[in-house]
Protein backbone atom coordinates (compact mmCIF):
# COMPACT_ATOMS: atom_id res chain seq x y z
CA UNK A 1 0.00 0.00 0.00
CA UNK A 2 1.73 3.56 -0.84
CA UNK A 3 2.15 5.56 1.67
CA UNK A 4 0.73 9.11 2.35
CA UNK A 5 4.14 10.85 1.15
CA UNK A 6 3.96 8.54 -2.30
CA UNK A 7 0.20 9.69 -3.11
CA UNK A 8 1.21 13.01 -2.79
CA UNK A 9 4.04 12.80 -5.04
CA UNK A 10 2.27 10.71 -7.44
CA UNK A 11 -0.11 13.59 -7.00
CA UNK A 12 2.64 16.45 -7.71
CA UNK A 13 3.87 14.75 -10.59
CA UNK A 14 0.65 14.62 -12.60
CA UNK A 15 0.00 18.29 -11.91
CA UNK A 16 3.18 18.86 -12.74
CA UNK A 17 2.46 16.85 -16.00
CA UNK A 18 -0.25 18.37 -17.24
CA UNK A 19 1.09 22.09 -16.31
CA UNK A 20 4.45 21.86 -18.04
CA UNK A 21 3.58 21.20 -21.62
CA UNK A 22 6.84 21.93 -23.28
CA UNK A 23 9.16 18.93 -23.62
CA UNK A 24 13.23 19.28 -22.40
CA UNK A 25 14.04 20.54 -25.26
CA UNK A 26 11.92 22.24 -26.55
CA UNK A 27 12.52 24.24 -23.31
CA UNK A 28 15.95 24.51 -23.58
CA UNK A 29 15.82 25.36 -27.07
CA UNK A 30 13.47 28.66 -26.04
CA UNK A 31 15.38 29.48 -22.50
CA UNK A 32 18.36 30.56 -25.43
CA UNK A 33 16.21 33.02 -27.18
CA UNK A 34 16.45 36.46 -26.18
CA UNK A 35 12.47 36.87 -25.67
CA UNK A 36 13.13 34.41 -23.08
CA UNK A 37 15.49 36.65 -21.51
CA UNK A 38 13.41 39.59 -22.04
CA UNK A 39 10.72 39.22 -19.33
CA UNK A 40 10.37 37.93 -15.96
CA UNK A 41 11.34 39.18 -12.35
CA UNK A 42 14.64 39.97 -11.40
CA UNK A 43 15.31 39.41 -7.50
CA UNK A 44 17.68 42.45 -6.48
CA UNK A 45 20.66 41.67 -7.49
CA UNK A 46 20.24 39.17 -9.71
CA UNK A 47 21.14 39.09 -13.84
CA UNK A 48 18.53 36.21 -14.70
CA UNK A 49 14.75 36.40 -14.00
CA UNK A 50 13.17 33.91 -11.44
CA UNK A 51 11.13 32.38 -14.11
CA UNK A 52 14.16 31.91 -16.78
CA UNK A 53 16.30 30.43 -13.39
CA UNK A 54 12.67 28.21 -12.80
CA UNK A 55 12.90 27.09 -16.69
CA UNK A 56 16.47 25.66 -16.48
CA UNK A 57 15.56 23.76 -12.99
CA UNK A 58 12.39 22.19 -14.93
CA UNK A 59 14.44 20.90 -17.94
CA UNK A 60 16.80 18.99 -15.02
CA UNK A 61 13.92 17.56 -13.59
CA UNK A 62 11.60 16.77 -16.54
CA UNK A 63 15.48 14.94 -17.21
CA UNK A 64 15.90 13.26 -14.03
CA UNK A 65 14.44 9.72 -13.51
CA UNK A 66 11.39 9.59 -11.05
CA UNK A 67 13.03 7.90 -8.50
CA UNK A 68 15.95 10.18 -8.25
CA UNK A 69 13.39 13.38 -7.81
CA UNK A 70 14.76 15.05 -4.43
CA UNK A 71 12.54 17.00 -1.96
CA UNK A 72 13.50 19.93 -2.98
CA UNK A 73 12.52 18.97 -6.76
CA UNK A 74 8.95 18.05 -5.52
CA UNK A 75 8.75 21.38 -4.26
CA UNK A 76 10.27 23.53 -7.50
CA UNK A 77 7.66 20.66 -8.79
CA UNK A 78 4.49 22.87 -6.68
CA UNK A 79 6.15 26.23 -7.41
CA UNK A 80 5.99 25.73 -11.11
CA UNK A 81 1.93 24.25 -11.02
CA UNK A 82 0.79 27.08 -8.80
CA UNK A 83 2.49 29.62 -11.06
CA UNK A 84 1.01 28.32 -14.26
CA UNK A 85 -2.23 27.96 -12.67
CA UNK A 86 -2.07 31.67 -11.77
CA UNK A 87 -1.00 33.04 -14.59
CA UNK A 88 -3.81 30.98 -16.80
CA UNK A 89 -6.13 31.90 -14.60
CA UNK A 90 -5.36 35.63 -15.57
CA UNK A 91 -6.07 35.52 -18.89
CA UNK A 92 -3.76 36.43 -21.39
CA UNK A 93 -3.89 39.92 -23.50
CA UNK A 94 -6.79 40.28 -26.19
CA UNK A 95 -4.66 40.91 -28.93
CA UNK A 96 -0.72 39.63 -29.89
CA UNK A 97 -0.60 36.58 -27.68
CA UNK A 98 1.74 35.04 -29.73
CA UNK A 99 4.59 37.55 -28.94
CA UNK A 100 3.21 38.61 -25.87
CA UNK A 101 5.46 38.90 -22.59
CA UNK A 102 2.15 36.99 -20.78
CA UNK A 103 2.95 34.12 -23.04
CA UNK A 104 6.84 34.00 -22.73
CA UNK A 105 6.86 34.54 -19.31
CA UNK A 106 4.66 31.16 -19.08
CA UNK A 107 7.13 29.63 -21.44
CA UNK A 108 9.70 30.25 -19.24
CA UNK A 109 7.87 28.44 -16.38
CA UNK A 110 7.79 25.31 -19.01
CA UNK A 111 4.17 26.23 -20.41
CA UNK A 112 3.16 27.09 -23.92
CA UNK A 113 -0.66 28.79 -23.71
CA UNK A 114 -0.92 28.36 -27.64
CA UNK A 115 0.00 24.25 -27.34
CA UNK A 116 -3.26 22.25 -27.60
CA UNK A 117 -3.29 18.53 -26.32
């Protein structure tokens, strides 16, 4: 019988799943762009944005075997669903999606709002 700690990863990962929609490398690929590099939050001090920083942490996980996931992956892991959730739930601008800073911003966090499936 799993225990309570296994259901909740089991739980994190599908979440996880389903809100990071952009495979490895596809990620990688866009995290060398310059839009990529364009938008986000900078922590004082800081050259790279929080969500660029989160983008290269969810390529080394989507990479990592599940049984080698670490605590503090599971928890990058919750960071990254509530963020995406968030931002969805905002909406993103009327017009321009495609180039918009909503949408690369969410890219960033390993989520593509114009991917279907």
């Amino acid at each position: 019988m799993p225990s309570a700690a296994d259901e909740q990863h089991a739980a994190i990962r599908r979440d996880f799943a389903e809100a990071v929609n952009m495979a490895p490398a596809e990620l990688d690929r866009w995290l060398r762009t310059e839009e990529s590099r364009a938008v986000g939050y900078h922590n004082e001090g800081e050259a790279e944005a929080v969500g660029h920083a989160s983008g290269r942490r969810i390529v080394e996980i989507r990479r990592k075997r599940q049984a080698d996931l670490t605590a503090e992956d599971y928890a990058h892991m919750r960071k990254v669903v509530g963020y995406v959730h968030r931002h969805l739930a905002q909406g993103g601008p009327a017009e321009g999606v495609e180039t918009s800073r909503w949408r690369y911003s969410l890219m960033n966090w390993g989520h593509d709002p114009l991917k279907r499936g």
